[in-house]
Structure formats: C-alpha cells, structure tokens
N, C-alpha and C. Protein backbone atom coordinates (compact mmCIF):
# COMPACT_ATOMS: atom_id res chain seq x y z
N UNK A 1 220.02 38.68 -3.42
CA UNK A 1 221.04 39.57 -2.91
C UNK A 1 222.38 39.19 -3.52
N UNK A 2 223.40 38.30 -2.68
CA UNK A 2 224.87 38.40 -3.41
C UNK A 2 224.83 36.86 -3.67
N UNK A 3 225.13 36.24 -4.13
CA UNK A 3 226.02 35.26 -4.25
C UNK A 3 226.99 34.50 -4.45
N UNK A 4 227.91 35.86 -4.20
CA UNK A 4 229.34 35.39 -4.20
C UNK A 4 230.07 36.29 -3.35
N UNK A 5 230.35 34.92 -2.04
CA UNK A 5 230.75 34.85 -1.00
C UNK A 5 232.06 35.74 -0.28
N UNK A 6 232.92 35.93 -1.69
CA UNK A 6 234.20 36.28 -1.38
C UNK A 6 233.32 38.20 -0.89
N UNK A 7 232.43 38.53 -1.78
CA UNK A 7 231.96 39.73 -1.62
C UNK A 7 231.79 40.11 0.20
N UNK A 8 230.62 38.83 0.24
CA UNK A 8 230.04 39.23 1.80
C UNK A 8 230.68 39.31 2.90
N UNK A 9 232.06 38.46 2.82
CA UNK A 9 233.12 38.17 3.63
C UNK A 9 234.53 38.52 4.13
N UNK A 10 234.23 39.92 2.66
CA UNK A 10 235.05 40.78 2.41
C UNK A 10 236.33 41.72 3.59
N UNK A 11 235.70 41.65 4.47
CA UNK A 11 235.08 42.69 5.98
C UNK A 11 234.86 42.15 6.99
N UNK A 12 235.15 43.04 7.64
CA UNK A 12 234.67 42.51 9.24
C UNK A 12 233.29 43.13 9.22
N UNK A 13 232.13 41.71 8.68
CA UNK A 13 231.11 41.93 8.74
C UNK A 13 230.11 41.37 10.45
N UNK A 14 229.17 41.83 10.17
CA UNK A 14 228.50 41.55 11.62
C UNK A 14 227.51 41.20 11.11
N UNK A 15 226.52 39.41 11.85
CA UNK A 15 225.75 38.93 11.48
C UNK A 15 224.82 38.59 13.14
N UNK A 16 223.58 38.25 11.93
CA UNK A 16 222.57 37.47 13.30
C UNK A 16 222.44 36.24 12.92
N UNK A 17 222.25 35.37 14.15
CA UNK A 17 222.32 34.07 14.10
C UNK A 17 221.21 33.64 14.25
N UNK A 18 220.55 32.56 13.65
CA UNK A 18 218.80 32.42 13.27
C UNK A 18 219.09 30.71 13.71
N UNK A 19 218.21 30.39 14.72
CA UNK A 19 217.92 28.87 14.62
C UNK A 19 216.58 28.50 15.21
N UNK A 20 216.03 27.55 15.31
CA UNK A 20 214.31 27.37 15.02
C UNK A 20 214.58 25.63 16.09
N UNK A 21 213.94 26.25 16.46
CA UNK A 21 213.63 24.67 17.87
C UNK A 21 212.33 24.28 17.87
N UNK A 22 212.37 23.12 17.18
CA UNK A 22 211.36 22.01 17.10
C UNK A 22 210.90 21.35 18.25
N UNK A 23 209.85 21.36 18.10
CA UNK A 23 208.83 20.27 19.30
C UNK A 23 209.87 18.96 19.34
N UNK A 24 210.27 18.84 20.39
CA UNK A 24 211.24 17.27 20.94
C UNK A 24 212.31 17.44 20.24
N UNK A 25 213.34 18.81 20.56
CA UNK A 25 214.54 18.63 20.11
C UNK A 25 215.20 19.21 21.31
N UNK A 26 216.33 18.92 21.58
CA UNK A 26 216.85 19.80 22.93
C UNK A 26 217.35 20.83 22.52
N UNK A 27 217.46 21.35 23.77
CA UNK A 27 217.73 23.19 23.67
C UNK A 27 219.24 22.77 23.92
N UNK A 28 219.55 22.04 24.33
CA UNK A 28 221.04 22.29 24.88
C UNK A 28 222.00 22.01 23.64
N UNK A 29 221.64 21.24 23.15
CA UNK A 29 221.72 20.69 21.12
C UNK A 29 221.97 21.61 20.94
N UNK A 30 220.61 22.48 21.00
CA UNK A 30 221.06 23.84 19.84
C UNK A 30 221.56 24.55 19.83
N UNK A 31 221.89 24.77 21.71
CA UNK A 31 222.84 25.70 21.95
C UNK A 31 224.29 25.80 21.62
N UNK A 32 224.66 24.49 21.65
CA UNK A 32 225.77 23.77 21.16
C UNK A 32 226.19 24.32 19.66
N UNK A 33 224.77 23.62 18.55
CA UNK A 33 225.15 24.10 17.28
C UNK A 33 225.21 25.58 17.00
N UNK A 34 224.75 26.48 17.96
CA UNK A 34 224.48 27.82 17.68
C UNK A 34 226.01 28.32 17.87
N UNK A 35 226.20 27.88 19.02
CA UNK A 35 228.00 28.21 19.54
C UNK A 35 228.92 27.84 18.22
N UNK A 36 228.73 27.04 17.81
CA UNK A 36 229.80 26.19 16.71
C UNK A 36 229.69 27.11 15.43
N UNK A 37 228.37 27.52 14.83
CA UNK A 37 228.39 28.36 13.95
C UNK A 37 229.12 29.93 14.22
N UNK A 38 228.72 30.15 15.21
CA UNK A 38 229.64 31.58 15.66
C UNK A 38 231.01 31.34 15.75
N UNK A 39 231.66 29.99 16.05
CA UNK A 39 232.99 29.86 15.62
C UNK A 39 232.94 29.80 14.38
N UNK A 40 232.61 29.08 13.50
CA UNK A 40 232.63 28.96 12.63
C UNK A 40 232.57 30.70 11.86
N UNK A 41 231.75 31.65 12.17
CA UNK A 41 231.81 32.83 11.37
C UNK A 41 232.87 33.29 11.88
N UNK A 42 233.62 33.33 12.83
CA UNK A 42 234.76 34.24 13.58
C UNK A 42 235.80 33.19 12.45
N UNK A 43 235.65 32.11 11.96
CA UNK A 43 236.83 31.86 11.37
C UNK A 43 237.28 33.03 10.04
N UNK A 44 235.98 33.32 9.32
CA UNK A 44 235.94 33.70 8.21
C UNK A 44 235.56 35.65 8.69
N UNK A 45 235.76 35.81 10.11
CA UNK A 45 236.00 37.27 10.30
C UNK A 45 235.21 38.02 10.29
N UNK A 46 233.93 37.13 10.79
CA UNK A 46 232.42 37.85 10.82
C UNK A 46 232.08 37.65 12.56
N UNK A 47 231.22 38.65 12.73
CA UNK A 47 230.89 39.12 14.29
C UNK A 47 229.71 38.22 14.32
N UNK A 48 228.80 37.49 15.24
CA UNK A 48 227.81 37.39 15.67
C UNK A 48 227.07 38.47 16.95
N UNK A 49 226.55 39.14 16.39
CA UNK A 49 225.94 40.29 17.33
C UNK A 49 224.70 40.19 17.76
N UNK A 50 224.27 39.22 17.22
CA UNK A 50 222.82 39.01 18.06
C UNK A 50 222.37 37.54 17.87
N UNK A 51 221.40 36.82 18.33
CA UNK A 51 220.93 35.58 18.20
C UNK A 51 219.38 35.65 18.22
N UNK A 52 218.83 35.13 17.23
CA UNK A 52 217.17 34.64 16.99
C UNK A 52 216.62 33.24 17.67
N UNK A 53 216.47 32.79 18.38
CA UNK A 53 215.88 31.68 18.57
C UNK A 53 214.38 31.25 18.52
N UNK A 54 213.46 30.60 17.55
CA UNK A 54 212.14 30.93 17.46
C UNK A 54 211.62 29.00 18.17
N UNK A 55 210.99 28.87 18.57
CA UNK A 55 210.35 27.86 18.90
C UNK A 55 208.92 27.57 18.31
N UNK A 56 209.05 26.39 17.11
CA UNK A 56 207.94 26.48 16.43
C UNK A 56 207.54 24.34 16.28
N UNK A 57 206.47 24.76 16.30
CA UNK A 57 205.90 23.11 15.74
C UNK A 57 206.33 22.51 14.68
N UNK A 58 205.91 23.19 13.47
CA UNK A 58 206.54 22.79 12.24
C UNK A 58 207.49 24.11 11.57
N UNK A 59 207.97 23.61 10.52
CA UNK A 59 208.76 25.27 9.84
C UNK A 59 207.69 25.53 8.92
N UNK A 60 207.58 27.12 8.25
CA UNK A 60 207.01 27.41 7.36
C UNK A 60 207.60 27.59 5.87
N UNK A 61 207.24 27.01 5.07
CA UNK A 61 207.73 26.28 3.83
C UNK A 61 208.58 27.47 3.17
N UNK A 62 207.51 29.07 3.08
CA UNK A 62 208.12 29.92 2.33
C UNK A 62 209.22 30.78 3.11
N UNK A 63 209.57 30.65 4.32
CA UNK A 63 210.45 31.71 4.97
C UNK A 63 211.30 30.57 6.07
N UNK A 64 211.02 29.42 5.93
CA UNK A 64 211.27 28.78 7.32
C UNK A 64 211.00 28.85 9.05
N UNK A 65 210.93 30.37 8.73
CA UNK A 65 210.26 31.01 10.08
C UNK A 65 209.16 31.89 10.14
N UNK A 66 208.71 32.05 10.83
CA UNK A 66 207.35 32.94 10.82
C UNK A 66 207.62 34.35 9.96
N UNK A 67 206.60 34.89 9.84
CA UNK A 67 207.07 36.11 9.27
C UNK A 67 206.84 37.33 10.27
N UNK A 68 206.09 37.00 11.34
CA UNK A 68 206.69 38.27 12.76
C UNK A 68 208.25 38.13 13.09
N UNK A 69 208.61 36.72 12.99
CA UNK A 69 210.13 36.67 13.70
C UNK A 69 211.05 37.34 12.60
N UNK A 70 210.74 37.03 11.30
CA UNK A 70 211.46 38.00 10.05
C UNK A 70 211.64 39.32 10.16
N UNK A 71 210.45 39.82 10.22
CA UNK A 71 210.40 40.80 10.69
C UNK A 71 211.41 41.44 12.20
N UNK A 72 211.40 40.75 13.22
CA UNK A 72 212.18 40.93 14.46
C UNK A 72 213.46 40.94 13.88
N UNK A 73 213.88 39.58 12.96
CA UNK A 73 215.09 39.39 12.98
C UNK A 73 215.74 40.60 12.19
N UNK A 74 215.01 41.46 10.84
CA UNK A 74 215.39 42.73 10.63
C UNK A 74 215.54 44.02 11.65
N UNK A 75 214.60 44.24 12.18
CA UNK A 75 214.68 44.90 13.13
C UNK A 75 216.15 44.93 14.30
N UNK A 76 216.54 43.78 14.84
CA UNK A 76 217.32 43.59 15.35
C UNK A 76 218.60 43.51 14.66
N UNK A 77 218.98 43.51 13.28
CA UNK A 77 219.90 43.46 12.29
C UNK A 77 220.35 44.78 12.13
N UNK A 78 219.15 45.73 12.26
CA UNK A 78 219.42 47.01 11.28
C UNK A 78 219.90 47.90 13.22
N UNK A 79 219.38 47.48 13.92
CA UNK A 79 219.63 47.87 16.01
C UNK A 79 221.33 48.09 15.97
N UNK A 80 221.88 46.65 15.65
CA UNK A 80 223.28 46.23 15.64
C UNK A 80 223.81 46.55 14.63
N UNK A 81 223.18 47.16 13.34
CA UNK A 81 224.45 47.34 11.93
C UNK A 81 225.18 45.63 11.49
N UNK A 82 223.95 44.58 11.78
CA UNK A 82 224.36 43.94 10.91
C UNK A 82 223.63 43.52 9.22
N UNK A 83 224.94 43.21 8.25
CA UNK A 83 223.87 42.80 7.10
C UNK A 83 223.83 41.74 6.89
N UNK A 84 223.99 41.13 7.71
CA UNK A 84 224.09 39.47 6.93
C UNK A 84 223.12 38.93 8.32
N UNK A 85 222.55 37.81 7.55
CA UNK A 85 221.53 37.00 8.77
C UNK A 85 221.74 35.47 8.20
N UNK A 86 221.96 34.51 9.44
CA UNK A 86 222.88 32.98 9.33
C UNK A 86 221.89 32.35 10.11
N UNK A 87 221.63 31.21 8.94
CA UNK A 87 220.78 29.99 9.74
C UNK A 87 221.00 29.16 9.92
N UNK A 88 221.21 28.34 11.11
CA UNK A 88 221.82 27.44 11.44
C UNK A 88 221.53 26.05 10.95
N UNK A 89 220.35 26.14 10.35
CA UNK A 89 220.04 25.17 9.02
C UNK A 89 220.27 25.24 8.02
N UNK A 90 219.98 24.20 6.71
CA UNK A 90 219.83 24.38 5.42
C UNK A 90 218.85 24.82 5.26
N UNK A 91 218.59 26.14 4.43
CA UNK A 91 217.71 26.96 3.20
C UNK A 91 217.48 26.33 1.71
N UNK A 92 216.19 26.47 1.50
CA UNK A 92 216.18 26.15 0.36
C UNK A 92 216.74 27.08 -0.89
N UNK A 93 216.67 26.94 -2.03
CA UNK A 93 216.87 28.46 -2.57
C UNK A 93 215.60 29.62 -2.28
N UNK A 94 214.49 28.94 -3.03
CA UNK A 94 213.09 29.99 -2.47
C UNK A 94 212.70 30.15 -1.14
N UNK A 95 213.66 29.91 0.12
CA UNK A 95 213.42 30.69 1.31
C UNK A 95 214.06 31.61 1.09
N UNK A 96 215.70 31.22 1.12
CA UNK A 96 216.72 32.51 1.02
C UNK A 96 216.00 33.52 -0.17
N UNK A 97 215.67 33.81 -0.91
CA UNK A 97 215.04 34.84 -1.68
C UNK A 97 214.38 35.52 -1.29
N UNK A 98 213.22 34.42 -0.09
CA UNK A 98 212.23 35.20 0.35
C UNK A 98 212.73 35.92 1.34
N UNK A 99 213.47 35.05 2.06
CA UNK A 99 214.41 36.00 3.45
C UNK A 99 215.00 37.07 3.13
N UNK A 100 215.75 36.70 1.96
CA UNK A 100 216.58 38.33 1.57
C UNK A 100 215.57 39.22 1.30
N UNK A 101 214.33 39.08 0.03
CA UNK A 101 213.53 39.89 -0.07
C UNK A 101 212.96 40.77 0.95
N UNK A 102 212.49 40.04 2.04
CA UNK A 102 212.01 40.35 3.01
C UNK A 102 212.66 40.98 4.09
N UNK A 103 214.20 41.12 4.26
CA UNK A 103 215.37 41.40 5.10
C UNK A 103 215.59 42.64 4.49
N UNK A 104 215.50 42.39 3.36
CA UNK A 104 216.77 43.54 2.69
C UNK A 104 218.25 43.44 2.69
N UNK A 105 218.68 42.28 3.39
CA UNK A 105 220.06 42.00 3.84
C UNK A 105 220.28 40.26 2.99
N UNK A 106 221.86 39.99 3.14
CA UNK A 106 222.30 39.28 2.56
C UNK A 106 222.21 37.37 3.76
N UNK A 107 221.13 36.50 3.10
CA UNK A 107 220.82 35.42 4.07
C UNK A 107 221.64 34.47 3.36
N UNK A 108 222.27 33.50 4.42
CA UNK A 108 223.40 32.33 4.20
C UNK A 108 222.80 31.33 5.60
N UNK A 109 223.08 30.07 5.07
CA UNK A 109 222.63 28.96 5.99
C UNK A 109 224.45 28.53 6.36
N UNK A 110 224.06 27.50 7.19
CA UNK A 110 225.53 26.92 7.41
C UNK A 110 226.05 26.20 6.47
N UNK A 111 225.48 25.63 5.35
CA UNK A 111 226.29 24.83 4.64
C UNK A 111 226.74 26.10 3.73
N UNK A 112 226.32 27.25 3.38
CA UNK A 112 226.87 28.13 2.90
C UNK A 112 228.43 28.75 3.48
N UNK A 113 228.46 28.76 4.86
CA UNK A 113 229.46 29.44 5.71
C UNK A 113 230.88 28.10 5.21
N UNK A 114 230.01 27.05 5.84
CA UNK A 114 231.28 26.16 5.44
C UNK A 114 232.18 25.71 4.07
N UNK A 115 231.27 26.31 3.65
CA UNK A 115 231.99 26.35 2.08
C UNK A 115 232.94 27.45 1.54
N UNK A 116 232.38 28.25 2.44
CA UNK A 116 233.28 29.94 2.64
C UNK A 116 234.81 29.10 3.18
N UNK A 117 234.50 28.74 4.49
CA UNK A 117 235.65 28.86 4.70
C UNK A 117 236.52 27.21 4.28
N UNK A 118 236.06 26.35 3.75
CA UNK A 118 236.49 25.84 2.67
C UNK A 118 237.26 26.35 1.20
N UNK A 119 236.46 26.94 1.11
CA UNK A 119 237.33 28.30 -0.40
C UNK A 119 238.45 28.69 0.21
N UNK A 120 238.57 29.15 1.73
CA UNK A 120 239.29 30.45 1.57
C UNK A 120 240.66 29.57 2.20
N UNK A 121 240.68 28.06 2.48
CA UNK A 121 241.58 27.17 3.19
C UNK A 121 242.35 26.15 2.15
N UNK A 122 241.51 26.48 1.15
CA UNK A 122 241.57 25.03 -0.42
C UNK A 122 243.25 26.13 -1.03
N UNK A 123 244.53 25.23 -1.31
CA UNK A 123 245.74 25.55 -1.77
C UNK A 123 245.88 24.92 -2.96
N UNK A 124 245.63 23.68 -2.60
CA UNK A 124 246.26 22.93 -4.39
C UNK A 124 244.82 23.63 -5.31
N UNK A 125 245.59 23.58 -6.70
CA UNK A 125 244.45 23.23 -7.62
C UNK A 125 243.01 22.58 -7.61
N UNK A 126 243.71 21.65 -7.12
CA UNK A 126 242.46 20.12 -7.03
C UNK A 126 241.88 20.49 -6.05
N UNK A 127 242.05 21.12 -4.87
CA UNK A 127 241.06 20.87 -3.75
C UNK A 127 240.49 22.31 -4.08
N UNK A 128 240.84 23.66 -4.67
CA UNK A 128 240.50 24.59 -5.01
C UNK A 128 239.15 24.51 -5.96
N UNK A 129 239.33 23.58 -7.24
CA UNK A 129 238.48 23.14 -7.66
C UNK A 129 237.05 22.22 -7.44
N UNK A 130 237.46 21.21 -6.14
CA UNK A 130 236.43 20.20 -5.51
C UNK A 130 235.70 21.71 -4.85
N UNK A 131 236.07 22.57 -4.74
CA UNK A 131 235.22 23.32 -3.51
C UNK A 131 234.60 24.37 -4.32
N UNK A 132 235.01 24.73 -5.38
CA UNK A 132 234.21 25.40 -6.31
C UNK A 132 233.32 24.46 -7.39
N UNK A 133 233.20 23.39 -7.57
CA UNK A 133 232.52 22.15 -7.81
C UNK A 133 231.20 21.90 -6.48
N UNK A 134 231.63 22.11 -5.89
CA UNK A 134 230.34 21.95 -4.15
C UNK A 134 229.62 23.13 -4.52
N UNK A 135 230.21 24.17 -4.64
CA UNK A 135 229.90 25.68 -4.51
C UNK A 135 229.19 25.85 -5.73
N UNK A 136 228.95 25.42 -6.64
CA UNK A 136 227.63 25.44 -7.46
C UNK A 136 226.83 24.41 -7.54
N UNK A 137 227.28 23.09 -7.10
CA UNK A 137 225.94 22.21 -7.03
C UNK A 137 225.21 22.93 -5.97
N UNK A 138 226.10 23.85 -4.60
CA UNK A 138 224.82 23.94 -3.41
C UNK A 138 223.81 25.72 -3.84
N UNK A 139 225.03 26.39 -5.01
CA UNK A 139 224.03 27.67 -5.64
C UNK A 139 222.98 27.28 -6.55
N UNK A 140 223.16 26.18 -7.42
CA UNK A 140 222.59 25.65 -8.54
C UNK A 140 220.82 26.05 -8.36
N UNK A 141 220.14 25.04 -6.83
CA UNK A 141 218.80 25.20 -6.89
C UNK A 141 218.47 26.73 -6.42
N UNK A 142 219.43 27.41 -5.43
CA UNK A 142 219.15 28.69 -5.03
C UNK A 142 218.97 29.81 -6.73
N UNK A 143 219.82 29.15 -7.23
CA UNK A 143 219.68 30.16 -8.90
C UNK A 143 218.05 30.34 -9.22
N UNK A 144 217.58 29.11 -9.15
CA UNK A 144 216.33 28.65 -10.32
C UNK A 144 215.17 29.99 -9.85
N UNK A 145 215.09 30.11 -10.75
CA UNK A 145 213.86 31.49 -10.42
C UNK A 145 214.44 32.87 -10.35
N UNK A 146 215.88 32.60 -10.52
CA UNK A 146 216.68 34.11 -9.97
C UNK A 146 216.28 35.29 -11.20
N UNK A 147 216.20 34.47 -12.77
CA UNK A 147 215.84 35.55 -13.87
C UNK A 147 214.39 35.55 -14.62
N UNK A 148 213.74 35.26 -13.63
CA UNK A 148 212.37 35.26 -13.80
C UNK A 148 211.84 36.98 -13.82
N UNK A 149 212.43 37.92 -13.99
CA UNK A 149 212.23 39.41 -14.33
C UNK A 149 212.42 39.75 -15.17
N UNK A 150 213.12 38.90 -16.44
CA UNK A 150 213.06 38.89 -17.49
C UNK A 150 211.90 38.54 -18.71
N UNK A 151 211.10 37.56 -17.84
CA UNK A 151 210.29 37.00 -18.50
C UNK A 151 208.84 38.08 -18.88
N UNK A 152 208.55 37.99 -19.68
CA UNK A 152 206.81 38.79 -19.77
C UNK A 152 205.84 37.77 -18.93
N UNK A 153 204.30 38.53 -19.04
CA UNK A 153 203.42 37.96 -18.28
C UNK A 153 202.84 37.73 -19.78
N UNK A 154 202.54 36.39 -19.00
CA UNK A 154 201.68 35.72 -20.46
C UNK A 154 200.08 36.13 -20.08
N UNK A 155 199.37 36.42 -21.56
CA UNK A 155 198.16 36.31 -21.54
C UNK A 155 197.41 35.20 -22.06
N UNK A 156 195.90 35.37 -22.59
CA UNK A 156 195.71 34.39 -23.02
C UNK A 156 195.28 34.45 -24.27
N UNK A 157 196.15 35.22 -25.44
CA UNK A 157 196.16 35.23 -26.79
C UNK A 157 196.78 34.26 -26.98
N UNK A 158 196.58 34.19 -28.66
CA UNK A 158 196.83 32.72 -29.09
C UNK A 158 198.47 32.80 -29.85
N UNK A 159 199.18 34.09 -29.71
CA UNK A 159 199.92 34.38 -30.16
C UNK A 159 201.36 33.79 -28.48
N UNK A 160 202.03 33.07 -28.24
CA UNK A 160 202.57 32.89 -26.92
C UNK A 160 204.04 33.17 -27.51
N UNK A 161 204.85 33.89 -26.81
CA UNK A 161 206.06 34.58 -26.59
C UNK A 161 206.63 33.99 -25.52
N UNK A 162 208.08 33.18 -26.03
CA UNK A 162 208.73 32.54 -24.79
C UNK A 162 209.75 33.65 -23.98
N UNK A 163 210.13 32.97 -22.97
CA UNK A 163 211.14 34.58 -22.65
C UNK A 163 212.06 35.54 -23.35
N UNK A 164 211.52 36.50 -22.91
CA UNK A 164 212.76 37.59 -23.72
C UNK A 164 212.06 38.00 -24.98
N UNK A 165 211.14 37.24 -25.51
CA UNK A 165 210.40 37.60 -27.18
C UNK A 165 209.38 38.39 -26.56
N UNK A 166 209.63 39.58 -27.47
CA UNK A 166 208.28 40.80 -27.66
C UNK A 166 207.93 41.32 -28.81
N UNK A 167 206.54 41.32 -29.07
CA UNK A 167 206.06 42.08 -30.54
C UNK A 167 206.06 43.54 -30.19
N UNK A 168 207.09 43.92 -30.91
CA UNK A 168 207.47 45.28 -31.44
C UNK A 168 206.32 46.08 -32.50
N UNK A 169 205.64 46.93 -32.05
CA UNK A 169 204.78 47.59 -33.00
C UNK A 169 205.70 49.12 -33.53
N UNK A 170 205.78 49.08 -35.15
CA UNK A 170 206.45 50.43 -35.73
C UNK A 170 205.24 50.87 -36.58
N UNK A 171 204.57 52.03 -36.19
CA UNK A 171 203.87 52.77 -36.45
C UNK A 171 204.25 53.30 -37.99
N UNK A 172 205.40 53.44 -38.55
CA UNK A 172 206.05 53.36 -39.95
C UNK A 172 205.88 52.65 -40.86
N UNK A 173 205.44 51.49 -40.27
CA UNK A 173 205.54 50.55 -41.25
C UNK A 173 204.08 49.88 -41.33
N UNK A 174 203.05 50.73 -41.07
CA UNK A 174 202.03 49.85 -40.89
C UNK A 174 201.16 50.67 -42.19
C-alpha cells in the first residue's frame, strides 16, 4: 500500500486499533497499551474508531492474526470509513503486505506511528535526519519482496533470465 507516512497522515484519518492477547499476559496491560496508542494517533490527527482485540495462543507467522479476525477487522474498517488499521505490535514486513493485501487498506504497527510523529516534531537538521535514518532502517525489511512483479517465472530451460531479462522473438529477422 503506501509507505510514506506524510501521505497517510495527511487528514483527519480514521483508524482501527488491532492488539492480540497472549496466553499469560494481562488484559489490563493491554488495555493500557491500547489507550496509549490512541493517544498516540490523536497526536498525529488520526481517529481511533474501533478496536480489535483477538485472544490467541500463539500468533500466526503470515498475518499475525487469524485470518477470520482479518477478515472482521475489514469488515469493521469499511462499517466506520476507516482506512488505516494499527497494531499495537511490531509487524514484520511480510505480515504488513499480507495485511494490506488482504485489507485493502493501509497497515502500520506502533513503531511505525512513532516515527510519524517523530518526523513531524524533528526541527534541527540533525534530529530531522536521525529520524529519517530510523525511518528506513525500520522500511528497509518491509521493502524486500516489494518488486518481486517485476520478476518472470522461471522455468526449467537451460536458458535462465535474471530479473527484468526477456527473449524477445522478431518474426523479421528469423
């Protein structure tokens, strides 16, 4: 979807808030961190309009959350007119892909938010720069795989084409 922040934040956007409660963690914890992130988006002028809370044993590697609750959490996104969906954890890059894929909407974890409003607070040079320095080491792994639609599907001729290379057949010249 976007990855650049100044876009999503543009607006008085409206988001859902996603957090996942582990076997032997307290609820009152999370309630806590859930509250703090919704300050945290009201800094940077975004609504929290709804809240996800899923209660699971372990997380699931490719979405972090189930994929019925994905599902809910769109459903309930598109109810309220929000596009953005916030997890109160860190995402890997290949969740957020899968989340967005799967959303249709624009997914950010909290270390994403705080970097937002880090950017939008940074005055000197130098601290302008330390925060756009953060802001691609934490896009860097979310990138990897992003231009993989470029690539062809390899077969298993003996002829192998790295990305972007294609044999061109001209019927002219043959």
């Amino acid at each position: 979807m976007e990855d650049n922040f100044e876009l999503v934040f543009s607006s008085q956007e409206k988001a859902i808030v996603v957090s996942v409660l582990l076997a032997g963690e307290s609820g009152e914890r999370l309630e806590e961190e859930i509250s703090e992130l919704e300050s945290l988006l009201r800094t940077l002028g975004v609504q929290a309009v709804g809240r996800i809370l899923q209660k699971r044993q372990k997380l699931t590697p490719n979405c972090y959350i189930g994929s019925g609750k994905v599902q809910e959490i769109k459903e309930l996104a598109q109810a309220k007119g929000a596009k953005l969906i916030v997890f109160d954890s860190n995402l890997s890059g290949p969740q957020v892909r899968n989340l967005e894929e799967m959303t249709g909407m624009v997914v950010l974890d909290r270390t994403g938010v705080i970097l937002e409003i880090f950017s939008r607070h940074a005055r000197t040079n130098q601290a302008k720069t330390q925060v756009e320095i953060a802001r691609l080491e934490y896009l860097l792994p979310r990138m990897t795989g992003a231009w993989t639609h470029f690539q062809r599907q390899r077969g298993g001729g003996a002829l192998q084409r790295g990305m972007g290379e294609s044999r061109t057949r001209c019927s002219h010249l043959s």
